[in-house]
N, C-alpha and C. Protein backbone atom coordinates (compact mmCIF):
# COMPACT_ATOMS: atom_id res chain seq x y z
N UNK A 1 157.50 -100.89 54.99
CA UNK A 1 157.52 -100.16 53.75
C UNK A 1 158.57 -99.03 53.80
N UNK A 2 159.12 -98.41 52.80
CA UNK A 2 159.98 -97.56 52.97
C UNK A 2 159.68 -96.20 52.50
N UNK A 3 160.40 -95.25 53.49
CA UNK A 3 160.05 -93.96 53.04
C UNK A 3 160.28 -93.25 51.76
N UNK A 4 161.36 -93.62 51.19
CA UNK A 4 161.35 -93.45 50.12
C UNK A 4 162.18 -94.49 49.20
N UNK A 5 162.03 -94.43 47.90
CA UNK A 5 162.94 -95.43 47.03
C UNK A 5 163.75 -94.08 45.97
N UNK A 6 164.71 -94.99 45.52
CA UNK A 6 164.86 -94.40 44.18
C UNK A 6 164.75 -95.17 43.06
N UNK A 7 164.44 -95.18 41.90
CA UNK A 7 164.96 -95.97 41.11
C UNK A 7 165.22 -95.14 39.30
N UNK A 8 165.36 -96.23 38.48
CA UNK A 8 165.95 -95.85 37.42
C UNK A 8 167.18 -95.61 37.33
N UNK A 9 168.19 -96.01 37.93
CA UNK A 9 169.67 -94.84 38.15
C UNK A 9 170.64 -96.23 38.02
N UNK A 10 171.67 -95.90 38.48
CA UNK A 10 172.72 -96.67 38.45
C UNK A 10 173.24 -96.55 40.13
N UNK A 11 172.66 -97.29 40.33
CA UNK A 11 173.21 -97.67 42.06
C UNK A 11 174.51 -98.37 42.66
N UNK A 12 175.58 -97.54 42.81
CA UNK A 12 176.94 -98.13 43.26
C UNK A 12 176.96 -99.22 44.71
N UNK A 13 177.01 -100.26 44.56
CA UNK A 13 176.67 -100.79 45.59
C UNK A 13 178.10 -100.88 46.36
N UNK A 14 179.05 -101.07 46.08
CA UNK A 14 180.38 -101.31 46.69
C UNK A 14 180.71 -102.25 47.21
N UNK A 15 180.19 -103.21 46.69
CA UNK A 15 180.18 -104.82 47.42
C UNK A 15 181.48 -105.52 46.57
N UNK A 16 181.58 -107.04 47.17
CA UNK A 16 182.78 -107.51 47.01
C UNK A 16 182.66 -107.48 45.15
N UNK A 17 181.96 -107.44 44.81
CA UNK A 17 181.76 -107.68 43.01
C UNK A 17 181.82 -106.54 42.19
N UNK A 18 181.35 -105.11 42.95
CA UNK A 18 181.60 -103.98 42.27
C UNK A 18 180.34 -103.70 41.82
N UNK A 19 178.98 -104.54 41.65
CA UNK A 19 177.64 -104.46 40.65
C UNK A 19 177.31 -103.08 40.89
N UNK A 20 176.18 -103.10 39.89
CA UNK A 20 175.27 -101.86 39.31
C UNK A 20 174.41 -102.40 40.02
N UNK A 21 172.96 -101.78 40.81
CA UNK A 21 171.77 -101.42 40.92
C UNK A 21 171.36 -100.63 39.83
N UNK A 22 169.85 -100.76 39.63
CA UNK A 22 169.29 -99.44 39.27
C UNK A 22 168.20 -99.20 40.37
N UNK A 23 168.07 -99.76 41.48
CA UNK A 23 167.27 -98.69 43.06
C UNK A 23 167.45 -99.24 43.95
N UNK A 24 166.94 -98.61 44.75
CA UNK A 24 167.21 -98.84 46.25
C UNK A 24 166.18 -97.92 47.49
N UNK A 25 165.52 -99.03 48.16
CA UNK A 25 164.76 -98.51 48.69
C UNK A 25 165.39 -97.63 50.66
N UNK A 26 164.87 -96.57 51.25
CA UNK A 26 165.47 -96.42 52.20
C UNK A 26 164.20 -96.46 53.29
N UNK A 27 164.67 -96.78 54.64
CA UNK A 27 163.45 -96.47 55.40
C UNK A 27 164.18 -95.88 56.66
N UNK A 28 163.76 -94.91 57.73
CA UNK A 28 164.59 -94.40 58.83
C UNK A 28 165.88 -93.94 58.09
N UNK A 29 166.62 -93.59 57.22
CA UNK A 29 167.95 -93.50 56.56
C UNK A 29 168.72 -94.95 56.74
N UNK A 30 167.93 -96.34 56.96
CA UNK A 30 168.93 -96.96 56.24
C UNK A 30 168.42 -97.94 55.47
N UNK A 31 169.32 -98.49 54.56
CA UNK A 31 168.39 -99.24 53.21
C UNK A 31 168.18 -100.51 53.22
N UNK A 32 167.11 -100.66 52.76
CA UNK A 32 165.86 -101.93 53.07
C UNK A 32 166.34 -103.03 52.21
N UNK A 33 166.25 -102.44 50.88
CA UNK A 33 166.41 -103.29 49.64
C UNK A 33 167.50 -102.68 48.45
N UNK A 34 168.28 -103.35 47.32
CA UNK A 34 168.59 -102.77 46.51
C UNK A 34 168.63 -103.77 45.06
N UNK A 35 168.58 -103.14 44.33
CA UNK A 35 168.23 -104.32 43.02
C UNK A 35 167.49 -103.45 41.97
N UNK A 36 166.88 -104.34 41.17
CA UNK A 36 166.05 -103.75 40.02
C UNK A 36 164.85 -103.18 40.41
N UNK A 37 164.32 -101.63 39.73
CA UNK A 37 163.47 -101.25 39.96
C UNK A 37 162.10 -102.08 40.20
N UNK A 38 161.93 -103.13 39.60
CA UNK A 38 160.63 -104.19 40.06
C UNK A 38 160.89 -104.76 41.26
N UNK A 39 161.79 -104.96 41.68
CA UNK A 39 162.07 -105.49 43.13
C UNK A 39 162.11 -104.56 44.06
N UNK A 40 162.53 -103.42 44.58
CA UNK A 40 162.45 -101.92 45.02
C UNK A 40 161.04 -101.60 45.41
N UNK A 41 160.63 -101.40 44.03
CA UNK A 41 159.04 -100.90 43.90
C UNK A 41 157.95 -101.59 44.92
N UNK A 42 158.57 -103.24 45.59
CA UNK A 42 157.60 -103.42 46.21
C UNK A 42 157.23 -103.53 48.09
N UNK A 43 158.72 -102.52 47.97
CA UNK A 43 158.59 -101.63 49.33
C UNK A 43 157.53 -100.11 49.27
N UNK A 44 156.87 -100.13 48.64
CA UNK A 44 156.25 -99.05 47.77
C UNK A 44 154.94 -98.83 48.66
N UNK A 45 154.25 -98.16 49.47
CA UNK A 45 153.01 -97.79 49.59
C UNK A 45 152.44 -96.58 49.48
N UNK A 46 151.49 -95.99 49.58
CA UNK A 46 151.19 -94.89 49.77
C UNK A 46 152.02 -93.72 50.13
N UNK A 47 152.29 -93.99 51.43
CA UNK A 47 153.64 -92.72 51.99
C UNK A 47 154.75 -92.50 51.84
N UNK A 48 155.35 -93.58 50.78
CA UNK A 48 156.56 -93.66 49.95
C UNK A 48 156.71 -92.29 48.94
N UNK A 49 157.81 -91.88 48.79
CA UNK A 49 158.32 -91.05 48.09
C UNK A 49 159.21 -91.76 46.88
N UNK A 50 158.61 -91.23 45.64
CA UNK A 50 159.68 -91.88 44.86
C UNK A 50 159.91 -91.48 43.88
N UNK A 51 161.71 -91.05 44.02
CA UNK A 51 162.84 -90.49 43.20
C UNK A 51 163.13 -90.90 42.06
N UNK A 52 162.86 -90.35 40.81
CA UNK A 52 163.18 -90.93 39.61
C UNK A 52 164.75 -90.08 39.31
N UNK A 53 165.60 -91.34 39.32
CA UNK A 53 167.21 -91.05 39.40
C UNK A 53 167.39 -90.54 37.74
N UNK A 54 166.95 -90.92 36.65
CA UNK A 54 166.82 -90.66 35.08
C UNK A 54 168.36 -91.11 34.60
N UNK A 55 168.51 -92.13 35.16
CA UNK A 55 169.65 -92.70 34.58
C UNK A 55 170.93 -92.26 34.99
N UNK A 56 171.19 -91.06 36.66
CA UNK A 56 171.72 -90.76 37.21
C UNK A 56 173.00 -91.75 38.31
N UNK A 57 173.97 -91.27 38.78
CA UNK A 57 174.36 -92.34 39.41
C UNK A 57 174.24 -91.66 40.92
N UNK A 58 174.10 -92.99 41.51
CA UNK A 58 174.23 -93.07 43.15
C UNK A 58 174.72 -93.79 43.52
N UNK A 59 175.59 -92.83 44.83
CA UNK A 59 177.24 -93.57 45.44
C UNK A 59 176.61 -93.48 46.72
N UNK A 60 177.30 -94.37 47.61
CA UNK A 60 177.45 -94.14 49.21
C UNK A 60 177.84 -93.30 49.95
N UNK A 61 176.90 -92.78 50.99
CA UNK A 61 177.62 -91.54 51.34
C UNK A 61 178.13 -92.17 52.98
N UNK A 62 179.15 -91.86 53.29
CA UNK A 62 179.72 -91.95 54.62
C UNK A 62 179.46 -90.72 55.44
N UNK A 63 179.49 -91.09 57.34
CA UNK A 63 179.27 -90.07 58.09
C UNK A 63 180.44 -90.57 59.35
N UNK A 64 181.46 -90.32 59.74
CA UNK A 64 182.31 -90.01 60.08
C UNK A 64 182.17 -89.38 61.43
N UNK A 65 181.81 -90.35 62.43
CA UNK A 65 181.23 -89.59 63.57
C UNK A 65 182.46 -89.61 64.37
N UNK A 66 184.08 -90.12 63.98
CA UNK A 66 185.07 -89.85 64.85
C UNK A 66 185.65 -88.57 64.57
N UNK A 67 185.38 -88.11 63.93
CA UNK A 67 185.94 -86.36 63.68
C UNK A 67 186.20 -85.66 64.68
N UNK A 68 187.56 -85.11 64.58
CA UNK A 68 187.62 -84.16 65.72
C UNK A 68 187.71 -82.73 64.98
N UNK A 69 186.69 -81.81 65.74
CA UNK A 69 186.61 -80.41 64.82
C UNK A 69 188.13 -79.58 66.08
């Protein structure tokens, strides 16, 4: 199950096609599922947290662990 989902939003997936999501579920920080909020939702239990995006968008965030400070 995942710790948290989001849904409702516009989910940038960045795949070879470019598509929209509207959620995406995460578990440990990395993501389980992504698709339509009915599909999402059924990573869903009790200890789930869940983000209502309100028609917001969500992009990918990168972490860049070759950095030299």
């Amino acid at each position: 199950m995942a710790d948290t989902i989001y849904i409702k939003g516009k989910v940038l997936t960045m795949d070879a096609s470019n598509s929209i999501a509207e959620a995406v579920a995460v578990k440990n920080g990395k993501i389980l599922a992504v698709g339509t909020t009915a599909q999402v939702e059924k990573y869903k239990d009790v200890h789930t947290t869940v983000m209502d995006l309100g028609g917001k968008t969500m992009v990918p965030g990168l972490i860049d662990g070759t950095a030299i400070l």
